[in-house]
PDB file of N, CA and C in Angstrom:
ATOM      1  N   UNK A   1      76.553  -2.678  66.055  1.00  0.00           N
ATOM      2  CA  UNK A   1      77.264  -3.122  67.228  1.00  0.00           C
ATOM      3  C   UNK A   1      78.749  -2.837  67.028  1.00  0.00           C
ATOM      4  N   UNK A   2      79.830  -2.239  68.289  1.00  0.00           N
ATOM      5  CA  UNK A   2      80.936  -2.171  67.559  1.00  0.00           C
ATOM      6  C   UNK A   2      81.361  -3.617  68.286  1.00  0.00           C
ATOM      7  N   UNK A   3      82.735  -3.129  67.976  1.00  0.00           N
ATOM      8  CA  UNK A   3      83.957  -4.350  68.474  1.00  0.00           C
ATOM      9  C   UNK A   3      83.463  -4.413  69.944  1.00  0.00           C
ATOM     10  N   UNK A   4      84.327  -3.625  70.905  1.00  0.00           N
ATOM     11  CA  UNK A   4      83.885  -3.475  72.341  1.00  0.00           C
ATOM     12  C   UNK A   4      82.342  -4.372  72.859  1.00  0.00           C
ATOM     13  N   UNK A   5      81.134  -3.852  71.948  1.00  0.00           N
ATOM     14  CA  UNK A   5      79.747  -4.272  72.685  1.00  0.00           C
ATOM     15  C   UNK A   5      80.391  -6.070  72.200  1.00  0.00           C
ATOM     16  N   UNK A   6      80.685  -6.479  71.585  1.00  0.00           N
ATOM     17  CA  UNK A   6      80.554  -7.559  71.180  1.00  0.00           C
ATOM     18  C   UNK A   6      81.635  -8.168  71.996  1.00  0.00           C
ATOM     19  N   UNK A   7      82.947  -7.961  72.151  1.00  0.00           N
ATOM     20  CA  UNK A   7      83.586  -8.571  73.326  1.00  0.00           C
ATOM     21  C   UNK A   7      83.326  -8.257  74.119  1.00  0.00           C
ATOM     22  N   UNK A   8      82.163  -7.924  75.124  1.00  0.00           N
ATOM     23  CA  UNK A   8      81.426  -7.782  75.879  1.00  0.00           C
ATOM     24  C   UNK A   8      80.485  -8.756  76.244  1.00  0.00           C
ATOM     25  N   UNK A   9      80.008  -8.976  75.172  1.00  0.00           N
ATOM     26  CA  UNK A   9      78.788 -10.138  75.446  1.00  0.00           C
ATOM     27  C   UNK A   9      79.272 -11.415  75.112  1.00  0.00           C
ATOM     28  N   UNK A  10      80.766 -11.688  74.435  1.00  0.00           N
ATOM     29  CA  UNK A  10      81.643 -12.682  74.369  1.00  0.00           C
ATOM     30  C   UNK A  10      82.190 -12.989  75.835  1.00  0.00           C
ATOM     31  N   UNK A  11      82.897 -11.735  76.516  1.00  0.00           N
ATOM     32  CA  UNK A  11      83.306 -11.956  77.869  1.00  0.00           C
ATOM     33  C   UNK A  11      82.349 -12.565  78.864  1.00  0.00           C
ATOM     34  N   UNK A  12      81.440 -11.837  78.788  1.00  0.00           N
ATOM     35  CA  UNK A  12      79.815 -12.097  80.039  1.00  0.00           C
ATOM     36  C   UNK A  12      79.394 -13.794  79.765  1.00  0.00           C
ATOM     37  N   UNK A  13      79.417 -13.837  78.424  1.00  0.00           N
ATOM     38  CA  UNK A  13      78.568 -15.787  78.111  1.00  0.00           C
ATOM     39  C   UNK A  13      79.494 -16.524  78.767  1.00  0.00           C
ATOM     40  N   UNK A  14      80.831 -16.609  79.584  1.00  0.00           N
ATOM     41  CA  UNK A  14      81.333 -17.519  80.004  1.00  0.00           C
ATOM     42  C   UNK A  14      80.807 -17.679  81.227  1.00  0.00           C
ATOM     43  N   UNK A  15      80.211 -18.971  81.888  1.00  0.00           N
ATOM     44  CA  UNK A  15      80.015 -19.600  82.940  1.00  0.00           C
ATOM     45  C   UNK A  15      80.497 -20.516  83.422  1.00  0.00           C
ATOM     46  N   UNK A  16      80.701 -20.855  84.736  1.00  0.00           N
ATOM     47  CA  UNK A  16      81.047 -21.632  85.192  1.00  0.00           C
ATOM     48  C   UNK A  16      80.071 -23.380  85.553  1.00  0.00           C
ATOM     49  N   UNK A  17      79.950 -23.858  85.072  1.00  0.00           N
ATOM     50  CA  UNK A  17      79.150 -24.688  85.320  1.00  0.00           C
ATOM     51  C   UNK A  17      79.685 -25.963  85.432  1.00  0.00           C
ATOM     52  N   UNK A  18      79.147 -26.666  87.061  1.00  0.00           N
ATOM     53  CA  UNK A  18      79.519 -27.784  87.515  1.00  0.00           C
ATOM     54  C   UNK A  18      81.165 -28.480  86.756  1.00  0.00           C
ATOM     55  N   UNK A  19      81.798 -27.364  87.182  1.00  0.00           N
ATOM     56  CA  UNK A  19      83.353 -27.225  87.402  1.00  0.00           C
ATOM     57  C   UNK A  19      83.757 -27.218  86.092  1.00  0.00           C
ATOM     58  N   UNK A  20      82.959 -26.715  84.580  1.00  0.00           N
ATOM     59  CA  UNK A  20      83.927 -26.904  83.735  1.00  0.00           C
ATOM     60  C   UNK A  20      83.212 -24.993  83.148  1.00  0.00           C
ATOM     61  N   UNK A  21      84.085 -24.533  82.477  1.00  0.00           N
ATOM     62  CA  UNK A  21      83.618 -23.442  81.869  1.00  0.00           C
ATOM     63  C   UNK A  21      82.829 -23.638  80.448  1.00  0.00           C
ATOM     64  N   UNK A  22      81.735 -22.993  80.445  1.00  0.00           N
ATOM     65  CA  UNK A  22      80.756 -23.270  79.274  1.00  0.00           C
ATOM     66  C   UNK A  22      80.650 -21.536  78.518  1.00  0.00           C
ATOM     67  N   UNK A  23      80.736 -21.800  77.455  1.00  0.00           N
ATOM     68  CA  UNK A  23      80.232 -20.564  76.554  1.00  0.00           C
ATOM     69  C   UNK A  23      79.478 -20.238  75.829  1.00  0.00           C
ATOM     70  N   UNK A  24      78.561 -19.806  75.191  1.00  0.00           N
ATOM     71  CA  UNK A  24      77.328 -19.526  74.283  1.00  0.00           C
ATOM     72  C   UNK A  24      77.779 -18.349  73.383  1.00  0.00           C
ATOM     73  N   UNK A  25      78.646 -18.657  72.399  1.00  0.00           N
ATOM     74  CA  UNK A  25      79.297 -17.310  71.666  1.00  0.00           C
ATOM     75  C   UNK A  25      77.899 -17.254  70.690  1.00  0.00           C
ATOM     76  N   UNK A  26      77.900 -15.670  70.524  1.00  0.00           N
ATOM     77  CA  UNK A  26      77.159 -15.438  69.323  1.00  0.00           C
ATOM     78  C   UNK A  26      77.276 -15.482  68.168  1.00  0.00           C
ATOM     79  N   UNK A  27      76.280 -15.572  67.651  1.00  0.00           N
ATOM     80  CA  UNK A  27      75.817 -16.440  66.454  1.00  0.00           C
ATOM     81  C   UNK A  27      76.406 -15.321  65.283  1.00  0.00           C
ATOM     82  N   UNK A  28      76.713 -14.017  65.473  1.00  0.00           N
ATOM     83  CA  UNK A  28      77.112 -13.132  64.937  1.00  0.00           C
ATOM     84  C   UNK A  28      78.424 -12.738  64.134  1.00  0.00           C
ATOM     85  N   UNK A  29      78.426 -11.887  63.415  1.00  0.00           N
ATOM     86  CA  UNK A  29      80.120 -11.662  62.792  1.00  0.00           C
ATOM     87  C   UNK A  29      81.366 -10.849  63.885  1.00  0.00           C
ATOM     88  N   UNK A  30      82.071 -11.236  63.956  1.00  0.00           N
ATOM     89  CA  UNK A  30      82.990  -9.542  64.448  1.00  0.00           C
ATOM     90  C   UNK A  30      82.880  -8.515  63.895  1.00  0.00           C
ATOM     91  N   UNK A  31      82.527  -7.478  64.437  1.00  0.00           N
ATOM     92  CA  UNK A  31      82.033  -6.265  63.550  1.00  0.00           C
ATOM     93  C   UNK A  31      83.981  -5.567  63.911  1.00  0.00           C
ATOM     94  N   UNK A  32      84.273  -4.942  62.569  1.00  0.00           N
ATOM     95  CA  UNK A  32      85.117  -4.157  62.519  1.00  0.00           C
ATOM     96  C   UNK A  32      85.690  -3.202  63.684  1.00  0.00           C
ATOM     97  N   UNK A  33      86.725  -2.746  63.949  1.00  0.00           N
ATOM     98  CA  UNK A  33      87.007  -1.564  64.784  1.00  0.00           C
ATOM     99  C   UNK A  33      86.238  -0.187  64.597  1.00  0.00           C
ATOM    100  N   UNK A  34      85.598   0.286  65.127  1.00  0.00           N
ATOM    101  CA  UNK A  34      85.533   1.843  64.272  1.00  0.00           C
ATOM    102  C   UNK A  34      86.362   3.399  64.595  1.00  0.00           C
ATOM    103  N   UNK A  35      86.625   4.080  63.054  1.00  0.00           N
ATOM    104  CA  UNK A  35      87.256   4.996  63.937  1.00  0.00           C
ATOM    105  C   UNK A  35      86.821   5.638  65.134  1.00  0.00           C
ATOM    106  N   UNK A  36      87.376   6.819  65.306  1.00  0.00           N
ATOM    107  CA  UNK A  36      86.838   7.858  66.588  1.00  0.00           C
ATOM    108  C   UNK A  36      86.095   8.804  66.152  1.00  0.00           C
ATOM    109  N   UNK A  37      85.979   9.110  64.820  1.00  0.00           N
ATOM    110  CA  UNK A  37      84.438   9.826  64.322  1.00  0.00           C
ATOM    111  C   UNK A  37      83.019   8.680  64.244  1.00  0.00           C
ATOM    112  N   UNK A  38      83.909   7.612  63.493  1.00  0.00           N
ATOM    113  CA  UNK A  38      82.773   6.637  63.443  1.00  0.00           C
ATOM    114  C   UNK A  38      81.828   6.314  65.025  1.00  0.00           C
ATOM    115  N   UNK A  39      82.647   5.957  65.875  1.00  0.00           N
ATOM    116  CA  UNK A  39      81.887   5.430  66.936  1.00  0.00           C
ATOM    117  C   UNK A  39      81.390   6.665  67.667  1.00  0.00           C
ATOM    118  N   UNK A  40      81.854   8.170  67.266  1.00  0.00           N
ATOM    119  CA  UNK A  40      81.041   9.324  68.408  1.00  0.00           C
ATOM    120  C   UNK A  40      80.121   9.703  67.578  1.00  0.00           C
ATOM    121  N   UNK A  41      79.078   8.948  66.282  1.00  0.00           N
ATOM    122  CA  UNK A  41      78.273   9.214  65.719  1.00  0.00           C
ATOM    123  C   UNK A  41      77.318   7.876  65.999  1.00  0.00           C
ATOM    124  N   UNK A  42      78.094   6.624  66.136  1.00  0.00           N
ATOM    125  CA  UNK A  42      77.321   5.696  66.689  1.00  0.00           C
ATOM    126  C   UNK A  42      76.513   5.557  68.091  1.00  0.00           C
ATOM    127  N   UNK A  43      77.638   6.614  68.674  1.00  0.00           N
ATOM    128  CA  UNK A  43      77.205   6.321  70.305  1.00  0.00           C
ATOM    129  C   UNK A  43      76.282   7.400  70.836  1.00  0.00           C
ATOM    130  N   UNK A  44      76.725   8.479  70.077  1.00  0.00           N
ATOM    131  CA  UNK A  44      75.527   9.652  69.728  1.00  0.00           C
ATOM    132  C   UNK A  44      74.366   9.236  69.106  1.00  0.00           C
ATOM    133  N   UNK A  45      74.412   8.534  68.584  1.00  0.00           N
ATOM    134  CA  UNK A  45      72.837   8.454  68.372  1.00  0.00           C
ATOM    135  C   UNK A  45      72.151   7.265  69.071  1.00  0.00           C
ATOM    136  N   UNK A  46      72.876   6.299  69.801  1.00  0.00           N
ATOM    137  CA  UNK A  46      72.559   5.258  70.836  1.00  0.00           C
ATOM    138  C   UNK A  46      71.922   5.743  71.910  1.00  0.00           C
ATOM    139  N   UNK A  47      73.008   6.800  72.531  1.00  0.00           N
ATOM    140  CA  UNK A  47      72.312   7.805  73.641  1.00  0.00           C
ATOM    141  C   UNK A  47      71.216   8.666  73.480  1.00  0.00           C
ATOM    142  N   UNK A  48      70.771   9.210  72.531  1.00  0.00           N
ATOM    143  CA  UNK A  48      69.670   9.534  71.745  1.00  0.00           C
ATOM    144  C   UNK A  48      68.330   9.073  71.817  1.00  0.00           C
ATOM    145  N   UNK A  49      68.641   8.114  71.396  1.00  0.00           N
ATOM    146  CA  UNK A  49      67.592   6.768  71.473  1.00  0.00           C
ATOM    147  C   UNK A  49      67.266   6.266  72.216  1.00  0.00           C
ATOM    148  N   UNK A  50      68.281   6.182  73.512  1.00  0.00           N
ATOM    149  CA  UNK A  50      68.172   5.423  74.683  1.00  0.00           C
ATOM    150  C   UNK A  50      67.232   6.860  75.635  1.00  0.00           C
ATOM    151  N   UNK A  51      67.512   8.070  75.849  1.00  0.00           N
ATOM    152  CA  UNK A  51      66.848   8.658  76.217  1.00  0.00           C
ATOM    153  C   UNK A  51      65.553   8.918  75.972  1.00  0.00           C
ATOM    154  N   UNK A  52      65.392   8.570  74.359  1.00  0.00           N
ATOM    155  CA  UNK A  52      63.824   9.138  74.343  1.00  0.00           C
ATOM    156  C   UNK A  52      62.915   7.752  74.653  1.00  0.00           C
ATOM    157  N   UNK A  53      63.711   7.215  75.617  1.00  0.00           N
ATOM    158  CA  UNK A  53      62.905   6.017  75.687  1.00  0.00           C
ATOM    159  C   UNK A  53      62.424   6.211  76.946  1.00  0.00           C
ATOM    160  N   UNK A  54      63.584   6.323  77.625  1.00  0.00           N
ATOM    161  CA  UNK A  54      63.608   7.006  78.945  1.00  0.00           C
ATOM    162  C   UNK A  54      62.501   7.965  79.633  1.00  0.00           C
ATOM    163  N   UNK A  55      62.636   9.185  78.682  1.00  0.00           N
ATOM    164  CA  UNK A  55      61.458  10.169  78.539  1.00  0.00           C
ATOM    165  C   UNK A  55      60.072   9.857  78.379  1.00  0.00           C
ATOM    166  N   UNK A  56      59.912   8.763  77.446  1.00  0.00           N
ATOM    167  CA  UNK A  56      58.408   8.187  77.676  1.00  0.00           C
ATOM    168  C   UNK A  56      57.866   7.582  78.796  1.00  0.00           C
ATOM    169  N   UNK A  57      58.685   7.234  79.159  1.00  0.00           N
ATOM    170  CA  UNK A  57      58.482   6.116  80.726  1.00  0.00           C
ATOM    171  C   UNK A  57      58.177   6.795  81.934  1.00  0.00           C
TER     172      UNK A  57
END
């Protein structure tokens, strides 16, 4: 997971509920920044994966 997906799903868990804001942070670490080789090898192979899923369906 990088940084980004994870303040992502940090941003999204906030709700509003019966007028007070509620959060459900994950149970998880902060994952590091990654460089710009690091994450176009992460995201390359995300998209990868995500297609051949795609393709079966």
């Amino acid at each position: 997971m990088t940084y980004g997906e994870y303040y992502y799903r940090i941003k999204y868990a906030i709700n509003l509920q019966d007028g007070k804001w509620i959060t459900n942070k994950p149970t998880m670490t902060v994952p590091k920044q990654m460089s710009k080789e690091e994450a176009l090898i992460y995201y390359n192979t995300k998209f990868c994966e995500y297609w051949k899923e795609v393709k079966k369906s």
